[in-house]
Protein backbone atom coordinates (compact mmCIF):
# COMPACT_ATOMS: atom_id res chain seq x y z
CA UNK A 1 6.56 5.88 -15.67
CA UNK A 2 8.44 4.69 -12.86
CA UNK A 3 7.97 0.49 -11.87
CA UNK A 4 6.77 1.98 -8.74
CA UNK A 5 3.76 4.10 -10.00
CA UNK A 6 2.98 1.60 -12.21
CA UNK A 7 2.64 -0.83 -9.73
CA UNK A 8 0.69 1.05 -7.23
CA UNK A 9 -1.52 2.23 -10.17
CA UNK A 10 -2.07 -1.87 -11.57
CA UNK A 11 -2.84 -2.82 -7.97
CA UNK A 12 -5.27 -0.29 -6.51
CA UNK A 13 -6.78 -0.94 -10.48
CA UNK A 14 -7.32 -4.52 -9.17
CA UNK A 15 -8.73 -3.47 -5.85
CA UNK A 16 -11.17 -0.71 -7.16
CA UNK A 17 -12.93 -4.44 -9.12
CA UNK A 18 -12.68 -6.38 -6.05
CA UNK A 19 -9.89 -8.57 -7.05
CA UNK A 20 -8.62 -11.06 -5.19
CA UNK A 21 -5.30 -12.63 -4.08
CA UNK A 22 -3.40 -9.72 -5.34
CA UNK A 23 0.56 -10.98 -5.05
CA UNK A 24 3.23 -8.54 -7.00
CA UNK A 25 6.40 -10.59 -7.32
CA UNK A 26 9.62 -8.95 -8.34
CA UNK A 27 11.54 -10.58 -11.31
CA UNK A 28 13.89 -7.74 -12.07
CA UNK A 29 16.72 -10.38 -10.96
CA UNK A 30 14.99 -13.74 -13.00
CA UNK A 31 14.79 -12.17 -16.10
CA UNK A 32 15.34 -9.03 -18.27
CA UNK A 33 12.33 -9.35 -20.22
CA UNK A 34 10.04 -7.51 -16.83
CA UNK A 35 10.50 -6.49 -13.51
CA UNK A 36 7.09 -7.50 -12.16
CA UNK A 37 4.63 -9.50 -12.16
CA UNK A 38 1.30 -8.95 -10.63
CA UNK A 39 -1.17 -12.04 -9.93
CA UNK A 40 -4.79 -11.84 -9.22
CA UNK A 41 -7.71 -13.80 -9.04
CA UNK A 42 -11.75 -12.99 -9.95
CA UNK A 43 -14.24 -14.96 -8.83
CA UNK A 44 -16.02 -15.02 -12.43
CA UNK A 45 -14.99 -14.88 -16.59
CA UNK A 46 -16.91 -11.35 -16.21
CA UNK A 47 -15.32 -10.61 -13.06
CA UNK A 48 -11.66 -11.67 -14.90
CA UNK A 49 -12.40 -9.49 -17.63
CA UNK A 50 -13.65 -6.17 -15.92
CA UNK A 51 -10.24 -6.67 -13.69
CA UNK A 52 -7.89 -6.75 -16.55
CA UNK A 53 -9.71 -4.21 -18.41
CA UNK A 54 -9.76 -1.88 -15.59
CA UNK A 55 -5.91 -2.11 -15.27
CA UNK A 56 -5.59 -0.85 -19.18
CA UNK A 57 -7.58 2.13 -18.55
CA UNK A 58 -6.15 3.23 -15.07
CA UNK A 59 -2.38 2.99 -16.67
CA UNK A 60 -3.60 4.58 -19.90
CA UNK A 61 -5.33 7.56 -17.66
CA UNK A 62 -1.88 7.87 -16.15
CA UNK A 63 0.04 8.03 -19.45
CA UNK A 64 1.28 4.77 -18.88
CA UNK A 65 1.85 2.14 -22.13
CA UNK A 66 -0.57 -0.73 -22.83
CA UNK A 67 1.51 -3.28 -24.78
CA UNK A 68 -1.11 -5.61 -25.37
CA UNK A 69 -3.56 -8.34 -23.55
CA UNK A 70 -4.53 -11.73 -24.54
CA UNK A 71 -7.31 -14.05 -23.32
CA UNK A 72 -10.19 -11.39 -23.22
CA UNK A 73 -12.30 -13.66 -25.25
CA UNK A 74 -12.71 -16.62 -22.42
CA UNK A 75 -11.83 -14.85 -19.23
CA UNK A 76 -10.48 -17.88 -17.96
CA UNK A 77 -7.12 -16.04 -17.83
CA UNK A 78 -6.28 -12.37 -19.18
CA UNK A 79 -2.86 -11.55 -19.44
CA UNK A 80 -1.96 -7.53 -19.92
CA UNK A 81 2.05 -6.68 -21.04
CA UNK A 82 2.53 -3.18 -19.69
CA UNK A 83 6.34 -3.33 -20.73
CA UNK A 84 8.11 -4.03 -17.13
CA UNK A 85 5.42 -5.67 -15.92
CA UNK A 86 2.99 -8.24 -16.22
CA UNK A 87 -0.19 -8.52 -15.16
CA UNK A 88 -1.85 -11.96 -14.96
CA UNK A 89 -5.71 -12.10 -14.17
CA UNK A 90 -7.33 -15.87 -13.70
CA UNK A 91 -9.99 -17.60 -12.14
CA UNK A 92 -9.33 -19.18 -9.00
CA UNK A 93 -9.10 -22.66 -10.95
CA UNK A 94 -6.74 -22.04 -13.59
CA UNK A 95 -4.69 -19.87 -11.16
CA UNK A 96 -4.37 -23.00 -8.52
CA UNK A 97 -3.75 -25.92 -11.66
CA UNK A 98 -0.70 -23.75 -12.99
CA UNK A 99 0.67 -21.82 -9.79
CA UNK A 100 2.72 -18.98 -11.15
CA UNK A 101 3.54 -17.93 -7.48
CA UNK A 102 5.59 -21.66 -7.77
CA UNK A 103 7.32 -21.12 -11.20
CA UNK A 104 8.63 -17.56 -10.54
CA UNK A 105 9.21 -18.22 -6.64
CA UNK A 106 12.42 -16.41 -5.78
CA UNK A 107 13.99 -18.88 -3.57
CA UNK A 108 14.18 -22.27 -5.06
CA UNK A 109 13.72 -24.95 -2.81
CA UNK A 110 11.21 -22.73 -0.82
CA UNK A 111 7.34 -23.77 -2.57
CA UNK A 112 4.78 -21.58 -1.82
CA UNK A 113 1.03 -22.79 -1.20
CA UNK A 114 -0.88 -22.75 -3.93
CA UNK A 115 -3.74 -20.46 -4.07
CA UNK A 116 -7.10 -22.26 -2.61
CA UNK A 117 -9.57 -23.38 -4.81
CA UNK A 118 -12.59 -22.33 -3.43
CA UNK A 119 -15.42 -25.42 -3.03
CA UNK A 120 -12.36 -27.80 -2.59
């Protein structure tokens, strides 16, 4: 499956739950181990875990690989390795204390805001 499909597939997976803050950032240049990553946020550890599971079975429907995913058992933070992409899933907490957008930002010297904690 083309990094294309797969994306459109991963995001409108995120969408169909209601996720939030959806950012795809392309890494194909930063490393050789992806060539995406897609970031979003759910409002709840239920919320978090219906998201990520929803991407496995959208990209399995579409005979797309499911490498593996970690952090179903909290739902503070699911990640899911489809291959060339990965798909991070967090609450709005964990995803504003360790700011992925920040660490894989494409232009150094350029920091992005961090994504808003609601409440604060």
């Amino acid at each position: 499956m083309d990094i294309t499909t797969l994306q459109k597939i991963v995001v409108d997976a995120l969408e169909d739950i209601k996720g939030k803050q959806i950012e795809v950032i392309d890494t194909h240049k930063l490393t050789p181990l992806f060539e995406r990553m897609v970031i979003a946020t759910g409002d709840s550890n239920r919320q978090v875990k219906a998201l990520a599971h929803n991407v496995q079975v959208k990209v399995k429907e579409a005979g797309g690989e499911v490498i593996s995913a970690e952090g179903e058992d909290t739902g503070e933070w699911v990640l899911v390795d489809l291959g060339d992409m990965i798909v991070h899933v967090m609450q709005p907490s964990t995803r504003a204390y360790y700011n992925l957008e920040e660490l894989w930002q494409t232009t150094p010297g350029q920091p992005r805001k961090p994504a808003a904690v609601p409440g604060e």
